[in-house]
Protein backbone atom coordinates (compact mmCIF):
# COMPACT_ATOMS: atom_id res chain seq x y z
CA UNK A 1 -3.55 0.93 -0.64
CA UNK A 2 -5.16 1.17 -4.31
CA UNK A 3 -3.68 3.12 -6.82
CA UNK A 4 -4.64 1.29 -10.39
CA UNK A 5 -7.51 2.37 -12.20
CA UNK A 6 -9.55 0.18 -14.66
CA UNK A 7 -12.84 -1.08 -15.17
CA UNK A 8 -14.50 -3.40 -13.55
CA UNK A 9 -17.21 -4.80 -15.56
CA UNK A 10 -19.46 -5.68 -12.59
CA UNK A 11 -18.90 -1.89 -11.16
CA UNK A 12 -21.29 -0.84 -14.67
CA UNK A 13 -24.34 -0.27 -12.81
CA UNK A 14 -27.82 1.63 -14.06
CA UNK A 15 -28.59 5.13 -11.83
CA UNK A 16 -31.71 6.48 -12.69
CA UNK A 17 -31.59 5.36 -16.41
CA UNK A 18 -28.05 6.48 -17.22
CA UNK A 19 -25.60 3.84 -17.05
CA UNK A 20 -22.77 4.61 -14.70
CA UNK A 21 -19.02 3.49 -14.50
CA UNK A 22 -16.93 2.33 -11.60
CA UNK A 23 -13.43 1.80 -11.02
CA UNK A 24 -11.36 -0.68 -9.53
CA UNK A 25 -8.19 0.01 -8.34
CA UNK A 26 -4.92 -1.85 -6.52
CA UNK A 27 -1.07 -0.69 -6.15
CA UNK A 28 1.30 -3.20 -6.73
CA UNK A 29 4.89 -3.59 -7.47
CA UNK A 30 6.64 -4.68 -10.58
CA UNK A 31 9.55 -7.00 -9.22
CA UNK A 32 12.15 -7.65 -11.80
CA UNK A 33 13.58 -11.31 -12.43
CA UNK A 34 16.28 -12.79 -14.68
CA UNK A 35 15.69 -14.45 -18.34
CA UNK A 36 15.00 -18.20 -17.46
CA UNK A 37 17.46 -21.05 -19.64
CA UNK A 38 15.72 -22.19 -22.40
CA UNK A 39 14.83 -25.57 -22.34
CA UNK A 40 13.90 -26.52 -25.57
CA UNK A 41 10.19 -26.30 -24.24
CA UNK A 42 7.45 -23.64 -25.13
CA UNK A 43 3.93 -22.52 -25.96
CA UNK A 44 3.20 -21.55 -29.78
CA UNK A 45 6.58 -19.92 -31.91
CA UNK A 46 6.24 -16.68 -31.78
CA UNK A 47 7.96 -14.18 -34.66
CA UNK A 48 11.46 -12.49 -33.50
CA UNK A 49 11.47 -9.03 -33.15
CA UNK A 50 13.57 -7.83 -30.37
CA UNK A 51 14.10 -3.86 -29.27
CA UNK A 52 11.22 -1.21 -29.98
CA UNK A 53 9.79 -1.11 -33.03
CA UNK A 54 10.23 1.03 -35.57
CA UNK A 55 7.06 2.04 -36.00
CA UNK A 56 7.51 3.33 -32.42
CA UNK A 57 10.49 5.43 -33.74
CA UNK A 58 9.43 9.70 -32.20
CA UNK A 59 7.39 8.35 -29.16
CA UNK A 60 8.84 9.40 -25.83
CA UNK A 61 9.34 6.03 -23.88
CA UNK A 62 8.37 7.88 -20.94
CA UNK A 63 4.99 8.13 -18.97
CA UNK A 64 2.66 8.57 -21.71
CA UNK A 65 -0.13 11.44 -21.19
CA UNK A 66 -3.39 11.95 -23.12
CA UNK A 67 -3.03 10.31 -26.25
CA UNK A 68 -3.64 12.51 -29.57
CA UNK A 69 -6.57 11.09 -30.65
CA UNK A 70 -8.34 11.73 -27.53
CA UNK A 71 -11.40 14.51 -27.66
CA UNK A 72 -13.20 16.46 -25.32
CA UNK A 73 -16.65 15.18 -25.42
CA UNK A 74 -19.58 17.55 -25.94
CA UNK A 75 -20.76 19.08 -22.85
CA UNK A 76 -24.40 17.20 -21.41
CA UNK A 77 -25.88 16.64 -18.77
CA UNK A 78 -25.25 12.62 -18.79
CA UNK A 79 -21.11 13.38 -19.39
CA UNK A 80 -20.99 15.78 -16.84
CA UNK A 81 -22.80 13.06 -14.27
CA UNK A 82 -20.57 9.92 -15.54
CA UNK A 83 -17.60 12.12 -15.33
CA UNK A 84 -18.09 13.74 -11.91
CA UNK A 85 -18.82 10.14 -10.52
CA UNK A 86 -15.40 8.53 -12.28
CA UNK A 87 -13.45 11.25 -11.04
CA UNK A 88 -14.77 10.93 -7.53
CA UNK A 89 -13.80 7.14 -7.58
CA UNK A 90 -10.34 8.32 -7.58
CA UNK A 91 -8.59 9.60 -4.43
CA UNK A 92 -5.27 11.79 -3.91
CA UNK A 93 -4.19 8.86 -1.79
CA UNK A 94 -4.53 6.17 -4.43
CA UNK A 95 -3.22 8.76 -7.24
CA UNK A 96 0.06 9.63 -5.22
CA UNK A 97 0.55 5.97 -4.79
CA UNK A 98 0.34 5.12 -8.34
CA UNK A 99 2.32 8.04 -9.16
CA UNK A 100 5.29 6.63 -6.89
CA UNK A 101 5.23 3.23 -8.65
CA UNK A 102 7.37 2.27 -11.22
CA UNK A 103 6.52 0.10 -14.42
CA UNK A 104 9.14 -1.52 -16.74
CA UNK A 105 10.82 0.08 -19.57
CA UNK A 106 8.52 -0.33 -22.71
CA UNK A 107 9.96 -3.47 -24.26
CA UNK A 108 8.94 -6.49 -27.04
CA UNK A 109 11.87 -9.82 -27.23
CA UNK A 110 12.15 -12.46 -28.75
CA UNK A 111 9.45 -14.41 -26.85
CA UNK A 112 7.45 -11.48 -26.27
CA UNK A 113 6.92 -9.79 -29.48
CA UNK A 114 5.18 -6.71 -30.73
CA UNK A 115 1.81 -7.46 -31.98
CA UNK A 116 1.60 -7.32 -36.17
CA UNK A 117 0.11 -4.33 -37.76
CA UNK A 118 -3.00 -6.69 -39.70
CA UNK A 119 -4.20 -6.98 -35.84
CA UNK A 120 -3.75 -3.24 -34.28
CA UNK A 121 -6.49 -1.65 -36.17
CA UNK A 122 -9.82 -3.66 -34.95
CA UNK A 123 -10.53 -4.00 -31.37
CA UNK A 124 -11.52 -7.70 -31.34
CA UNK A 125 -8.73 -8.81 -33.51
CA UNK A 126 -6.37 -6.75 -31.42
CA UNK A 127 -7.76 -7.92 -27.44
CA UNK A 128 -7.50 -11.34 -29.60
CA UNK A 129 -3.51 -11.31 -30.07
CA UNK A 130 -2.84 -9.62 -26.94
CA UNK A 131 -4.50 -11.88 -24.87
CA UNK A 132 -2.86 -15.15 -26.96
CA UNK A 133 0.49 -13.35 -26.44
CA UNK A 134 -0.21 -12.50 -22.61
CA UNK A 135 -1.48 -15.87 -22.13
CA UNK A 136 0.73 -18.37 -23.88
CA UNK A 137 3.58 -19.11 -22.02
CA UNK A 138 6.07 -21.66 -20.95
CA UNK A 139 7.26 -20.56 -17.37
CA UNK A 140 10.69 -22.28 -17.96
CA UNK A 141 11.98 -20.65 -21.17
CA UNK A 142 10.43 -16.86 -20.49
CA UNK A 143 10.67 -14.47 -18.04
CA UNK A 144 8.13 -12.35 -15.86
CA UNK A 145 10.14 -9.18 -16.39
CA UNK A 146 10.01 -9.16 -20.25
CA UNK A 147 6.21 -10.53 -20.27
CA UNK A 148 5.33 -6.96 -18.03
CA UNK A 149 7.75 -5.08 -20.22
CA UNK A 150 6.05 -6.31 -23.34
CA UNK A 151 2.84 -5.19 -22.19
CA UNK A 152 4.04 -2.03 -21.01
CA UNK A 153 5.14 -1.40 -24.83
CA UNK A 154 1.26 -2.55 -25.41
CA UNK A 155 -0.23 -0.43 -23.45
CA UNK A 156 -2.70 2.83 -23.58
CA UNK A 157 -2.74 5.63 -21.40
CA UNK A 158 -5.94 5.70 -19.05
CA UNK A 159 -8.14 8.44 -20.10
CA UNK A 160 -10.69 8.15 -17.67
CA UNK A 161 -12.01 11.49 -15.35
CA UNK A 162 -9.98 11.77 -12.53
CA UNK A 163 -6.36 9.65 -13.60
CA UNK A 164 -3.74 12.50 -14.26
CA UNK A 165 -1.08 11.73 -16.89
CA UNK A 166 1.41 11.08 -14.81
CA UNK A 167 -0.10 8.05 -13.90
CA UNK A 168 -2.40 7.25 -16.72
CA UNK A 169 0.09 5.05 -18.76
CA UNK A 170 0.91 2.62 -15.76
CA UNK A 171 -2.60 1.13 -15.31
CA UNK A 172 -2.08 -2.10 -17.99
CA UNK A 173 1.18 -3.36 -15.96
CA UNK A 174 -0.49 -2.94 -12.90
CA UNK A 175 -3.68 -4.38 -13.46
CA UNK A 176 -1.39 -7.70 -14.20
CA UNK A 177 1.81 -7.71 -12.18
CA UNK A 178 0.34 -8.95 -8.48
CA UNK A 179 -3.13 -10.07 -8.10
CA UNK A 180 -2.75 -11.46 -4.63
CA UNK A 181 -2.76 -7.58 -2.65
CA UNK A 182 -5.81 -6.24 -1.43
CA UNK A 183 -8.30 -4.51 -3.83
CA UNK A 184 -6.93 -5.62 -7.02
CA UNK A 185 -8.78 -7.71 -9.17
CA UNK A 186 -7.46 -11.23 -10.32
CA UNK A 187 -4.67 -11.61 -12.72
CA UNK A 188 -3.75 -14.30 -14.95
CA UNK A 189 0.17 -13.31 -14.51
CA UNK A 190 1.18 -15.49 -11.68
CA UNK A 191 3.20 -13.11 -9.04
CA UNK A 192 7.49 -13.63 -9.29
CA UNK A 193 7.36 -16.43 -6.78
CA UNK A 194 4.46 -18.48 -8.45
CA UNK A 195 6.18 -17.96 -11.76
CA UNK A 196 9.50 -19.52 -10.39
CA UNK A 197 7.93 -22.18 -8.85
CA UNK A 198 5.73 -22.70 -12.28
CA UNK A 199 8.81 -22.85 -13.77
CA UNK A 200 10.68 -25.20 -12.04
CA UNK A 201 7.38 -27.62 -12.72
CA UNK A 202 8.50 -26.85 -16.09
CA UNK A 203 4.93 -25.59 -16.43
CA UNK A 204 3.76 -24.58 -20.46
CA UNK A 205 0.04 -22.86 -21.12
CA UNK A 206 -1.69 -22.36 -24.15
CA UNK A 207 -5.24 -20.97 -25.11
CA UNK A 208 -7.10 -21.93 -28.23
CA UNK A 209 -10.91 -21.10 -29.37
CA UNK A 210 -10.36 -17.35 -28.39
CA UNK A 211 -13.32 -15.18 -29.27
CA UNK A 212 -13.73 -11.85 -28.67
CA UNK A 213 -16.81 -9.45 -28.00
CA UNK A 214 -18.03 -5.43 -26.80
CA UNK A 215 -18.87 -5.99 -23.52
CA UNK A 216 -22.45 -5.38 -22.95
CA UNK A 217 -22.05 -3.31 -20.47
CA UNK A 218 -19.76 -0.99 -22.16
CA UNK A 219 -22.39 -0.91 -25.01
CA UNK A 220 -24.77 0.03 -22.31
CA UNK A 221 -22.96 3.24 -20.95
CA UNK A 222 -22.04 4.31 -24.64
CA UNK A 223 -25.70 4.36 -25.32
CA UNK A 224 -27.01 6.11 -22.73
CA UNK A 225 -24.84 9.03 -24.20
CA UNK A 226 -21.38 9.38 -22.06
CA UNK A 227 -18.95 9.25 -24.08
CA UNK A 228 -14.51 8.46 -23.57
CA UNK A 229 -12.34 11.09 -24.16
CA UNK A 230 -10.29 8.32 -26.35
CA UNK A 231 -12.25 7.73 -29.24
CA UNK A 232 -10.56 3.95 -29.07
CA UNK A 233 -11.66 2.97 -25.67
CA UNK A 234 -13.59 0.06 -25.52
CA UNK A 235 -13.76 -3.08 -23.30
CA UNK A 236 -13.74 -7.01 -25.60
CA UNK A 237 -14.49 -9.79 -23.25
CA UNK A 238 -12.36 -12.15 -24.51
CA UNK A 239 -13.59 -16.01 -23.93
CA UNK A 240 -11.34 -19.55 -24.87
CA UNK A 241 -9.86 -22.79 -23.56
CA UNK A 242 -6.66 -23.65 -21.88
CA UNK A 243 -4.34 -26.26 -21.41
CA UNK A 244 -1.53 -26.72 -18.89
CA UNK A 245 1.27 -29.79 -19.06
CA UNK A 246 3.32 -30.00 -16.26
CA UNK A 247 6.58 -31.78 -16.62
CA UNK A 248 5.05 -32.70 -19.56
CA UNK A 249 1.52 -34.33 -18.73
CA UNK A 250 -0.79 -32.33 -19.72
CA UNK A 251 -4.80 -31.43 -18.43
CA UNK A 252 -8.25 -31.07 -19.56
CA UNK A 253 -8.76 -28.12 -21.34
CA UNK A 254 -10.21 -25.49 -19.16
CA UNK A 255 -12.72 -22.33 -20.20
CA UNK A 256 -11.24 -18.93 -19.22
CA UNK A 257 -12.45 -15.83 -19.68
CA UNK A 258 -11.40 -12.04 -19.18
CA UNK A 259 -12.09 -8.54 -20.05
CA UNK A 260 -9.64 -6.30 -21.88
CA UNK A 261 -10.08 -2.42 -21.98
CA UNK A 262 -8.42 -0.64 -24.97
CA UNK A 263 -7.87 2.39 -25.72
CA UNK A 264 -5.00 4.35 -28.23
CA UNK A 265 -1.38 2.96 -28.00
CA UNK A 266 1.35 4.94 -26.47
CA UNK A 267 4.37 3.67 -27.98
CA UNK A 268 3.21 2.18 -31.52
CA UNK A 269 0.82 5.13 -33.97
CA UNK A 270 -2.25 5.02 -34.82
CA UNK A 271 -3.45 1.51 -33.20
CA UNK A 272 -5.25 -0.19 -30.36
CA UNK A 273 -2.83 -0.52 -26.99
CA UNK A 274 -4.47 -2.07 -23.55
CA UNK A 275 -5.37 0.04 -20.71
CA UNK A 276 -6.23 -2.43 -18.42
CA UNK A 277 -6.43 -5.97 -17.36
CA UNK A 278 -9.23 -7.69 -15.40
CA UNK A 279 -12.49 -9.87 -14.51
CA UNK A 280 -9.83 -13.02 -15.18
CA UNK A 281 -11.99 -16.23 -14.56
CA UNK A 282 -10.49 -20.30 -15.29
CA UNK A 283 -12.59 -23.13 -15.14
């Protein structure tokens, strides 16, 4: 059953010269799992922080709902259209599924830190650290659980047509936390059993050469006149290399690419959170 909404950039499409926006969608179900032993082994340091911030101090770490910077767009004929077709995407079966899933407790660690306030208020710079933080990760030393409640601290309600608030601030965890069930789009968060296993290999990945960019097609819909009700929401294809050692031998460096949508952060004011996860591509 799907119950996650995000976009899909290949679900942008052109109807009658007005841009129009998909949605993909999948349920799936945040498994918990203990803090592995450090080994001595890891990707890049990363700053200690540990706790919520407090620049998060007065935000309910509950399910977020429409954040305050969102607007009603004015009325035309091209928002009403977009609108009417996003909301249509959505189904009460898929929205009563997501509603009875559960996400972690908003979170950042020691390994999985809040990102700095120099990269929260521009989009690229932000999809930028969020995706080096998601991504670089020794599968020995750090655990699943805090990664997914990291980016549940991260993340930005959904705004879109359609997602009610009682689900609109669980869309980032589940874009990432099992991309092997039906309907969701790829992940690059192994599932629980893929990270155990990656961490018994004593498996460590790191990107480098990360750029970020609007995604055309994003730029596409914005110009044809719809407009979010988030003022933030945007999606950055972010592009780089990767390397993986195993046991310590390392491998060619690989080209990956994803797309990141963005939107207003629940938990930390004033700055870029992610919505959504998806489009992941290695090699």
């Amino acid at each position: 059953m799907r119950a996650l909404w995000m976009f899909h950039r290949r679900f942008v499409v052109t109807v009658t010269c007005v841009a129009c926006l998909g949605a993909s969608v999948a349920l799936v179900a945040v498994s918990s799992q203990h803090s592995a032993q450090p080994s001595g082994l890891g990707p890049h340091p990363r700053p200690t922080s540990s706790g919520v911030s407090q620049a998060d101090a007065g935000h309910t770490l509950s399910t977020p709902g429409r954040p305050t910077s969102s607007t009603d767009p004015p009325p035309s004929a091209v928002q009403e259209d977009i609108d009417a077709q996003l909301a249509r995407a959505e189904t009460p079966a898929s929205i009563a599924a997501a509603e009875r899933s559960t996400v972690p407790t908003p979170a950042v660690s020691a390994a999985f830190p809040a990102i700095s306030a120099q990269d929260r208020g521009d989009p690229s710079a932000y999809a930028i650290a969020f995706v080096t933080e998601l991504l670089d990760t020794s599968y020995a030393t750090e655990s699943r659980a805090e990664l997914l409640a990291w980016a549940e601290h991260e993340e930005a309600p959904n705004t879109l047509p359609g997602v009610p608030a009682s689900a609109a601030g669980k869309a980032l965890v589940l874009s990432l936390a099992d991309p092997g069930l039906p309907g969701a789009t790829t992940s690059p968060t192994p599932s629980a059993a893929q990270w155990a296993s990656d961490g018994q290999r004593d498996e460590v990945q790191s990107v480098s050469d990360l750029q970020a960019e609007i995604d055309p097609d994003w730029t596409q819909i914005i110009s044809e006149g719809w407009q979010p009700r988030d003022p933030r929401m945007t999606i950055e294809v972010v592009t780089g290399t990767m390397t993986v050692s195993t046991n310590g031998q390392g491998t060619p460096l690989q080209p990956f690419s994803l797309s990141v949508t963005l939107g207003s952060a629940a938990y930390v004011r004033d700055s870029y959170g992610a919505v959504a996860v998806g489009d992941w591509t290695l090699g």
